[in-house]
C-alpha atoms as a PDB file:
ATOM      1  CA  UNK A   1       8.134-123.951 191.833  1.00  0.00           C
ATOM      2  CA  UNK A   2       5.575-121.819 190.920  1.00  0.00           C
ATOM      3  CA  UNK A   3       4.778-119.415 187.713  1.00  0.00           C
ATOM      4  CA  UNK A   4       5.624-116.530 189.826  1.00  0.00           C
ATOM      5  CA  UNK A   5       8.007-117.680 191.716  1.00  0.00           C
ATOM      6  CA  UNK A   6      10.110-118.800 188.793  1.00  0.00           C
ATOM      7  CA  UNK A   7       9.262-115.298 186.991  1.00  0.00           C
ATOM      8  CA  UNK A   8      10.395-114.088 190.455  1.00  0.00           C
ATOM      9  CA  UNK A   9      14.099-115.856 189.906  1.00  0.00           C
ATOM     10  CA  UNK A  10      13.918-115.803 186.189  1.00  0.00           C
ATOM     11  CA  UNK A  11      14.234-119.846 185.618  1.00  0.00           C
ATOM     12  CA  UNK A  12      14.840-120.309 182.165  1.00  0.00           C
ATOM     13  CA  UNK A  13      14.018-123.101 179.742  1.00  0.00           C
ATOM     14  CA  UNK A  14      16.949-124.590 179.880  1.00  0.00           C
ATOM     15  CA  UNK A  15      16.923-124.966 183.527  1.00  0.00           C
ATOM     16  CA  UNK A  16      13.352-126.115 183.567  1.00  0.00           C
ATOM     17  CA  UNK A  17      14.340-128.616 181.661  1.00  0.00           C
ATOM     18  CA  UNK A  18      17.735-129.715 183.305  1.00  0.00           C
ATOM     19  CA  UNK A  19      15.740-129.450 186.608  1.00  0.00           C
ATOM     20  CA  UNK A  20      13.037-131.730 185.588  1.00  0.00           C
ATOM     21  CA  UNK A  21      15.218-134.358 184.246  1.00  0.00           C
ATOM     22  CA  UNK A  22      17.342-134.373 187.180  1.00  0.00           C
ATOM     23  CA  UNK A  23      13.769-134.302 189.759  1.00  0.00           C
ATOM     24  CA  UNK A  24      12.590-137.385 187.200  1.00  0.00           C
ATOM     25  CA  UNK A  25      16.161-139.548 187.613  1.00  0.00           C
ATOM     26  CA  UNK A  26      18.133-141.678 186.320  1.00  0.00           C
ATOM     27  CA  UNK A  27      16.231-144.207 183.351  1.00  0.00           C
ATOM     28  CA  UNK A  28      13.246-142.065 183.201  1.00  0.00           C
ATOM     29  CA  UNK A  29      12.167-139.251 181.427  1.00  0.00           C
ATOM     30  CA  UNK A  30       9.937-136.249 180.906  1.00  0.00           C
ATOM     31  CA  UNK A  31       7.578-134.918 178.483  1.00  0.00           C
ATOM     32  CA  UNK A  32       8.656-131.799 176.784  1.00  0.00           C
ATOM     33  CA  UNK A  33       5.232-130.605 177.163  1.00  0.00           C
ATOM     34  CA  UNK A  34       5.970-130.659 181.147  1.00  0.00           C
ATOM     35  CA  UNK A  35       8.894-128.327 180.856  1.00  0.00           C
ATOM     36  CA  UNK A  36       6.665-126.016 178.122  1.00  0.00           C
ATOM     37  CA  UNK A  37       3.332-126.087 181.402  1.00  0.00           C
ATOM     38  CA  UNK A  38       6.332-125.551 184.098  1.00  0.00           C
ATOM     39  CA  UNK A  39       7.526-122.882 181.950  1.00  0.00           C
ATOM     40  CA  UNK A  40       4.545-121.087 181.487  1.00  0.00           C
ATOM     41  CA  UNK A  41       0.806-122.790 182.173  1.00  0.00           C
ATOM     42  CA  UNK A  42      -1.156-120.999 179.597  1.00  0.00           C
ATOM     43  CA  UNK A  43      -0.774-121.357 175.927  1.00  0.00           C
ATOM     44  CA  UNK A  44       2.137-123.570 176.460  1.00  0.00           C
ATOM     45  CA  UNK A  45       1.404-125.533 173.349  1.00  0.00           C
ATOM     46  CA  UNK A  46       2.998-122.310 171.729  1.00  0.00           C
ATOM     47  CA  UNK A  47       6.426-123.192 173.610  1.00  0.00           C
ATOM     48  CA  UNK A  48       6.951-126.522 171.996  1.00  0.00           C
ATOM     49  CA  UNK A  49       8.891-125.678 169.245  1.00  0.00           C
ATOM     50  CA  UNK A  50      11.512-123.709 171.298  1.00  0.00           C
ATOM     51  CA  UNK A  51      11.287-126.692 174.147  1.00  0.00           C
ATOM     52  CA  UNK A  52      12.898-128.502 170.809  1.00  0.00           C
ATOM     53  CA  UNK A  53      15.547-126.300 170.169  1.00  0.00           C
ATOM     54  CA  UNK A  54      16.728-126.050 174.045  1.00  0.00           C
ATOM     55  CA  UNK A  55      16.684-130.142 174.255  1.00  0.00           C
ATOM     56  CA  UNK A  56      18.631-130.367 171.250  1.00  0.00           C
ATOM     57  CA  UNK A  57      21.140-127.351 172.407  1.00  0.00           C
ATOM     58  CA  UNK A  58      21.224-129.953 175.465  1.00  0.00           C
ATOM     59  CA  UNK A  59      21.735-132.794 174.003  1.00  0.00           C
ATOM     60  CA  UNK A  60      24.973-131.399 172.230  1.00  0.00           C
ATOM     61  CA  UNK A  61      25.953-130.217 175.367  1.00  0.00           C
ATOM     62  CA  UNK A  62      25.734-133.593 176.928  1.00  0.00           C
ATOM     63  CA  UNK A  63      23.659-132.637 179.555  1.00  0.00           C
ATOM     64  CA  UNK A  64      20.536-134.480 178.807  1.00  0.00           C
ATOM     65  CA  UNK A  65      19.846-137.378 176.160  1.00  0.00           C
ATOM     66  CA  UNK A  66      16.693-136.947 173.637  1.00  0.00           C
ATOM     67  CA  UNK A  67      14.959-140.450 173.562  1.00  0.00           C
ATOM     68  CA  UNK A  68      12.727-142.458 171.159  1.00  0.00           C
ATOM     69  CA  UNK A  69      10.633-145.014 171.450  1.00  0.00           C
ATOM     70  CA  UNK A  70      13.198-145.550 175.008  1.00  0.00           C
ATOM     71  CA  UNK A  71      16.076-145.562 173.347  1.00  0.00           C
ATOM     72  CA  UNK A  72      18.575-142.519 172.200  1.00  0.00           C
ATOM     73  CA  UNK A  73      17.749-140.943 169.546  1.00  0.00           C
ATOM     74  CA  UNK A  74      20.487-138.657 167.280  1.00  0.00           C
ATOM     75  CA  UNK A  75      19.703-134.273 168.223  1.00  0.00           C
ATOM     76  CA  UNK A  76      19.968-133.751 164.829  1.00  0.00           C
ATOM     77  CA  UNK A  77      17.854-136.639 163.030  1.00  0.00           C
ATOM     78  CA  UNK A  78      14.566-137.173 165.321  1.00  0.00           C
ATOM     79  CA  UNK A  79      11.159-137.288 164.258  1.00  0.00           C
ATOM     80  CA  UNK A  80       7.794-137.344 165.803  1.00  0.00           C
ATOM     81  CA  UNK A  81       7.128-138.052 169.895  1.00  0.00           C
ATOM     82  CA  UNK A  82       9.990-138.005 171.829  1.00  0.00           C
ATOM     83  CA  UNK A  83      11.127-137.468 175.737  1.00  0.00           C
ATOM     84  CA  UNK A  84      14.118-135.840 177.468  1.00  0.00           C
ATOM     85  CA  UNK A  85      16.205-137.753 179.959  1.00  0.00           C
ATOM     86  CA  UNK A  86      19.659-137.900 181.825  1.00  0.00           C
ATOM     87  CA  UNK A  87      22.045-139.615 180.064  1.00  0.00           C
ATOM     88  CA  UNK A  88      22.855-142.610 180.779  1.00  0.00           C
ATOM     89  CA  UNK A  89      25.380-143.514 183.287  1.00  0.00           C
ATOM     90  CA  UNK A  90      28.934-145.187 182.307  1.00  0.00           C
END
């Protein structure tokens, strides 16, 4: 979808995000910094820190997992690079 065509339906973070991860699929992930581009292409970069907050409102919610170095990584105690995924099935 493009920038104005999600401006055009009003996509939101959140579903950016839950979108991507479900387009990605099962055992693999994205790069926050693709939701923050999707989201809007220029000055992304300034997005990041809100991309954060939605994964971890997310996370709690169950509806995506926040991974580590590949493996699951706590919402609330995560530091550094990390990528969004679906959880994992079972």
């Amino acid at each position: 979808m493009s920038e104005p065509e999600r401006k055009k339906k009003k996509e939101t973070l959140d579903d950016i995000i839950l979108r991507l991860t479900a387009e990605r699929g099962q055992g693999k992930t994205i790069c926050p910094s693709e939701a923050a581009r999707t989201f809007r292409a220029e000055n992304w970069q300034q997005l990041m820190g809100e991309v954060r907050v939605r994964a971890i409102k997310l996370a709690h919610a169950g509806e995506i997992t926040i991974y580590r170095k590949g493996k699951p990584a706590d919402p609330d105690d995560f530091k550094g690079i990390y990528r969004l995924g679906l959880p994992k099935e079972g």
